[in-house]
C-alpha atoms as a PDB file:
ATOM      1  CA  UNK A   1      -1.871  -4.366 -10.923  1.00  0.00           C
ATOM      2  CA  UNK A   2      -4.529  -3.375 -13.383  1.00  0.00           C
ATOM      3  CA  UNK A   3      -5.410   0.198 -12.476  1.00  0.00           C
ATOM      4  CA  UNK A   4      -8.922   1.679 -14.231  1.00  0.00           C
ATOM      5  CA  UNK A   5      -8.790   5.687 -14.451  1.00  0.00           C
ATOM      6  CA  UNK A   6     -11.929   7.435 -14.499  1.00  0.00           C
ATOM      7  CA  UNK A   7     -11.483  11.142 -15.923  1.00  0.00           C
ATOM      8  CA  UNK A   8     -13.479  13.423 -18.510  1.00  0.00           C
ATOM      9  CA  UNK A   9     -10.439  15.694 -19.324  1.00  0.00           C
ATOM     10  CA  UNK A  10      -7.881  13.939 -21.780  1.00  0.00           C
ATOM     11  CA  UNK A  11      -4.820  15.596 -20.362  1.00  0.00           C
ATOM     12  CA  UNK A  12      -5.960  14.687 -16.838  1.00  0.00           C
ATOM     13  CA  UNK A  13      -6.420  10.651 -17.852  1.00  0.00           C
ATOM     14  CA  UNK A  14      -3.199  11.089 -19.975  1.00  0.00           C
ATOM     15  CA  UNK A  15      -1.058  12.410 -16.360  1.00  0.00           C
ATOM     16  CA  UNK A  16      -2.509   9.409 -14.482  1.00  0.00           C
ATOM     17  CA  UNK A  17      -1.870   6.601 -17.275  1.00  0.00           C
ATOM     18  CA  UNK A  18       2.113   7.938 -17.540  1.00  0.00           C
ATOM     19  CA  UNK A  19       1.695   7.277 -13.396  1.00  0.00           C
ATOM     20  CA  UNK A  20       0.378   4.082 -13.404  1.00  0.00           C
ATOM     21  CA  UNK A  21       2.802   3.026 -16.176  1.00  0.00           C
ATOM     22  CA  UNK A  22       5.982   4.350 -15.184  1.00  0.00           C
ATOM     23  CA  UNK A  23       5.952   1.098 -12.803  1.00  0.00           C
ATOM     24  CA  UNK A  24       6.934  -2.061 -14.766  1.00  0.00           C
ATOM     25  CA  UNK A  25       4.018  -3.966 -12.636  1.00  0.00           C
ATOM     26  CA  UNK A  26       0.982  -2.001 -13.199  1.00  0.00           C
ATOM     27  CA  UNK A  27      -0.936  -1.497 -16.480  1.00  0.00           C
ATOM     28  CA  UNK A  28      -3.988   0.629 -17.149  1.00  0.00           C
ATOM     29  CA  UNK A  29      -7.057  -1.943 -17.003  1.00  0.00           C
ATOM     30  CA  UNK A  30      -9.412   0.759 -18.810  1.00  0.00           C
ATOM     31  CA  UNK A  31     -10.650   4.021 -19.249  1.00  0.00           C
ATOM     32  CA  UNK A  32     -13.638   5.949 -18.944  1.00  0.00           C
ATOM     33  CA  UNK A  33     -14.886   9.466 -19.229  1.00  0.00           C
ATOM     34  CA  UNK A  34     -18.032   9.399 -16.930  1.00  0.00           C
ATOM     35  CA  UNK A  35     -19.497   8.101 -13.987  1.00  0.00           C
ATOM     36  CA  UNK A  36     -21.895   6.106 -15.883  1.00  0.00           C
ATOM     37  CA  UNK A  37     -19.303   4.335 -17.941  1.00  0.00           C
ATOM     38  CA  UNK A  38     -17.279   3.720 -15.152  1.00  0.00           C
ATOM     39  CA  UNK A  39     -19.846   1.895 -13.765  1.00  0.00           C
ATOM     40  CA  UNK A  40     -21.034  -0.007 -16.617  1.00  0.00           C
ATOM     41  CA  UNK A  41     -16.755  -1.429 -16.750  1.00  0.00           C
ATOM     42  CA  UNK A  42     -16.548  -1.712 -13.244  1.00  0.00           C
ATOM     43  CA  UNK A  43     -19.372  -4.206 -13.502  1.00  0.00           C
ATOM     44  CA  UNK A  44     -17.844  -5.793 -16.673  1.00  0.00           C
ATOM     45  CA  UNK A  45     -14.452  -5.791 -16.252  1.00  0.00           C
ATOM     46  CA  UNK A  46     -13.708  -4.909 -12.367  1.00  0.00           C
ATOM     47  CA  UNK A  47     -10.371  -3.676 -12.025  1.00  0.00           C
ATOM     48  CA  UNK A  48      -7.773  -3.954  -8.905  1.00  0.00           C
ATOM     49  CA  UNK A  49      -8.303  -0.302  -7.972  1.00  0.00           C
ATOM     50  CA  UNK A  50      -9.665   2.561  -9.876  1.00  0.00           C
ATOM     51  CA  UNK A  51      -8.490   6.294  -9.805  1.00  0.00           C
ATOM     52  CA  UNK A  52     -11.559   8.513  -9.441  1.00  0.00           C
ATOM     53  CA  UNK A  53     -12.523  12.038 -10.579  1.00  0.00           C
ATOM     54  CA  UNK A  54     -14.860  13.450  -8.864  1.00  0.00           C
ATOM     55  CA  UNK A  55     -15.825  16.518 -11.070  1.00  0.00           C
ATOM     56  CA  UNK A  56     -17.475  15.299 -13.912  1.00  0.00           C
ATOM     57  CA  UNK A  57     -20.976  15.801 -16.318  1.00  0.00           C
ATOM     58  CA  UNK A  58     -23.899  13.675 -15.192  1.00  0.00           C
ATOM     59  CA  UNK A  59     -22.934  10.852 -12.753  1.00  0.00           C
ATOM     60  CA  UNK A  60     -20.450  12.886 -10.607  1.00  0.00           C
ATOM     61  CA  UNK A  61     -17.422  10.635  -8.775  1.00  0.00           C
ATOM     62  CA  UNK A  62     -18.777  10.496  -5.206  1.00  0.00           C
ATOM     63  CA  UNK A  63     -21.794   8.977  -7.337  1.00  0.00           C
ATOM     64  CA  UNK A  64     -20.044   6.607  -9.064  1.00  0.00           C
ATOM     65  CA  UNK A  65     -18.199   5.512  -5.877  1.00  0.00           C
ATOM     66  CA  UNK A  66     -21.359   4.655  -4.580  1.00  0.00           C
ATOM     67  CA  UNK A  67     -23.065   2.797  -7.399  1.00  0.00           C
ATOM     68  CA  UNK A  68     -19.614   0.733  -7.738  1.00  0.00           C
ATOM     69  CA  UNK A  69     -19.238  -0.175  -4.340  1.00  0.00           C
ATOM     70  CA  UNK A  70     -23.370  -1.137  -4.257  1.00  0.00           C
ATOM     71  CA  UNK A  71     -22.960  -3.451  -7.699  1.00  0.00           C
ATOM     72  CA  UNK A  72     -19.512  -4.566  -7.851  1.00  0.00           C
ATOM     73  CA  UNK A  73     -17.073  -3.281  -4.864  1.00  0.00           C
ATOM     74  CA  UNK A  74     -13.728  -2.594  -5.674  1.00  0.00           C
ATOM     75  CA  UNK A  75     -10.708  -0.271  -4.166  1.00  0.00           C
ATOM     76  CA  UNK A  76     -11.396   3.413  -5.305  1.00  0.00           C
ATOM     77  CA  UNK A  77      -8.787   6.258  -4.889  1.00  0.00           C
ATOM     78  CA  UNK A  78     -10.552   9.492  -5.721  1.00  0.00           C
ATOM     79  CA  UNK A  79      -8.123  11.403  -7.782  1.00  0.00           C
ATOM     80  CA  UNK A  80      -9.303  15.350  -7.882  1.00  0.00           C
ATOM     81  CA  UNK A  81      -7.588  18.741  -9.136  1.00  0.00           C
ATOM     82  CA  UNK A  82      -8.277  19.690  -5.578  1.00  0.00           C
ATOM     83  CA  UNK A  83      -8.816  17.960  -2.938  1.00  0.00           C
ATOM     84  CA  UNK A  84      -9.895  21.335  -0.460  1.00  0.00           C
ATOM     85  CA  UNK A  85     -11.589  22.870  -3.402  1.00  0.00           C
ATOM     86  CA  UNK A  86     -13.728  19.650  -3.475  1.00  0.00           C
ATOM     87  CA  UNK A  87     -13.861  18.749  -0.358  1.00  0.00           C
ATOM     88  CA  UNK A  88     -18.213  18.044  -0.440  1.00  0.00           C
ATOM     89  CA  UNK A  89     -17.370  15.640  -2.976  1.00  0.00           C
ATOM     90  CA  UNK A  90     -14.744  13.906  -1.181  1.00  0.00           C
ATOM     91  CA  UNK A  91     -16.207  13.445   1.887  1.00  0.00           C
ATOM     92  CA  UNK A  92     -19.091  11.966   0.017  1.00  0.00           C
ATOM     93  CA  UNK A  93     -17.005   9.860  -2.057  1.00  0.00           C
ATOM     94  CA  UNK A  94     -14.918   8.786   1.187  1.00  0.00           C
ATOM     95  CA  UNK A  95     -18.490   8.122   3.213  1.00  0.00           C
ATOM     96  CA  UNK A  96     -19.837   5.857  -0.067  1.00  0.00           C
ATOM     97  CA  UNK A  97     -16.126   3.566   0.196  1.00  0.00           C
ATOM     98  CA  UNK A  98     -13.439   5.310  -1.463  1.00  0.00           C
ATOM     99  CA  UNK A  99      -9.873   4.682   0.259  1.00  0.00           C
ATOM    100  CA  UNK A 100      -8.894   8.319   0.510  1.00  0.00           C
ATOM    101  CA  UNK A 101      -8.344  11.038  -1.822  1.00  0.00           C
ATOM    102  CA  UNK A 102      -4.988  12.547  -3.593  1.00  0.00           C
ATOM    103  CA  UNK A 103      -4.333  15.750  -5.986  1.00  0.00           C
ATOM    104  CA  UNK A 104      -4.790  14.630  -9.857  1.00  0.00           C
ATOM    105  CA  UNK A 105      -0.810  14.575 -11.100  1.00  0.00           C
ATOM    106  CA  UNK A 106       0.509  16.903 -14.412  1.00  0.00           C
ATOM    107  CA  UNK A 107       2.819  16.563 -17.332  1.00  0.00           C
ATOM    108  CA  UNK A 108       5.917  18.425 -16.887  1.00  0.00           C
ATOM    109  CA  UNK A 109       9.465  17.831 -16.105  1.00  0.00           C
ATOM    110  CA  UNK A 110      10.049  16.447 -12.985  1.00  0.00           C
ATOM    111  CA  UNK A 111       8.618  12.689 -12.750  1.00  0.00           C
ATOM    112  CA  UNK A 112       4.975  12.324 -12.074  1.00  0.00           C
ATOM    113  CA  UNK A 113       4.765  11.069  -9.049  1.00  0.00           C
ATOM    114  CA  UNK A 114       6.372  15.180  -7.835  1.00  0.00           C
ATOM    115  CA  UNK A 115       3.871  16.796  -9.484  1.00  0.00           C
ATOM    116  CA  UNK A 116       0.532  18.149  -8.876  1.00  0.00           C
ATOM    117  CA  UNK A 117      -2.128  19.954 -10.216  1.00  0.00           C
ATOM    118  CA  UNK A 118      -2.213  23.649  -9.678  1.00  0.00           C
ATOM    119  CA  UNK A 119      -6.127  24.646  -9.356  1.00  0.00           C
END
């Protein structure tokens, strides 16, 4: 599966490629650090799902969602540090298409699928 992860924060988009890759069949399609360049890939290059922040300078994620699923529609899990925290956003992102909406992972040492972001 080619997964696209959408993420300002380096450490963030660095926690969901070591997810996506720690399974043999799924390989990170592309990333971006803004709504606005998600957008512009999603339309180039439109991936089999894309992980979503929703927290991010100009085009926010519930923003994207909607522009993405207007020009090119595609599956869109909105990733977030917190989902309650952000919960506007969410519901936003979740009324313009996105699937549903799951706590942004961390490095550590326990695998990264058991670990999540402490906000």
């Amino acid at each position: 599966m080619r997964i696209a992860i959408v993420n300002d924060l380096r450490i963030a988009t660095e926690a969901l490629r070591r997810v996506v890759c720690s399974r043999p069949d799924n390989r990170v399609a592309w990333t971006a650090a803004s709504g606005q360049e998600a957008v512009r890939k999603c339309e180039q290059d439109p991936p089999d799902v894309v992980l979503m922040d929703l927290v991010m300078p100009g085009m926010n994620g519930a923003e994207a969602t909607r522009e993405i699923m207007r020009r090119r529609p595609c599956p869109i899990l909105v990733v977030t540090a917190t989902v309650a925290g952000n919960y506007a956003l969410v519901c936003e992102a979740l009324s313009h298409g996105a699937y549903d909406a799951v706590a942004t992972p961390v490095l550590g040492n326990a695998s990264p699928e058991q670990q999540v972001l402490n906000s």
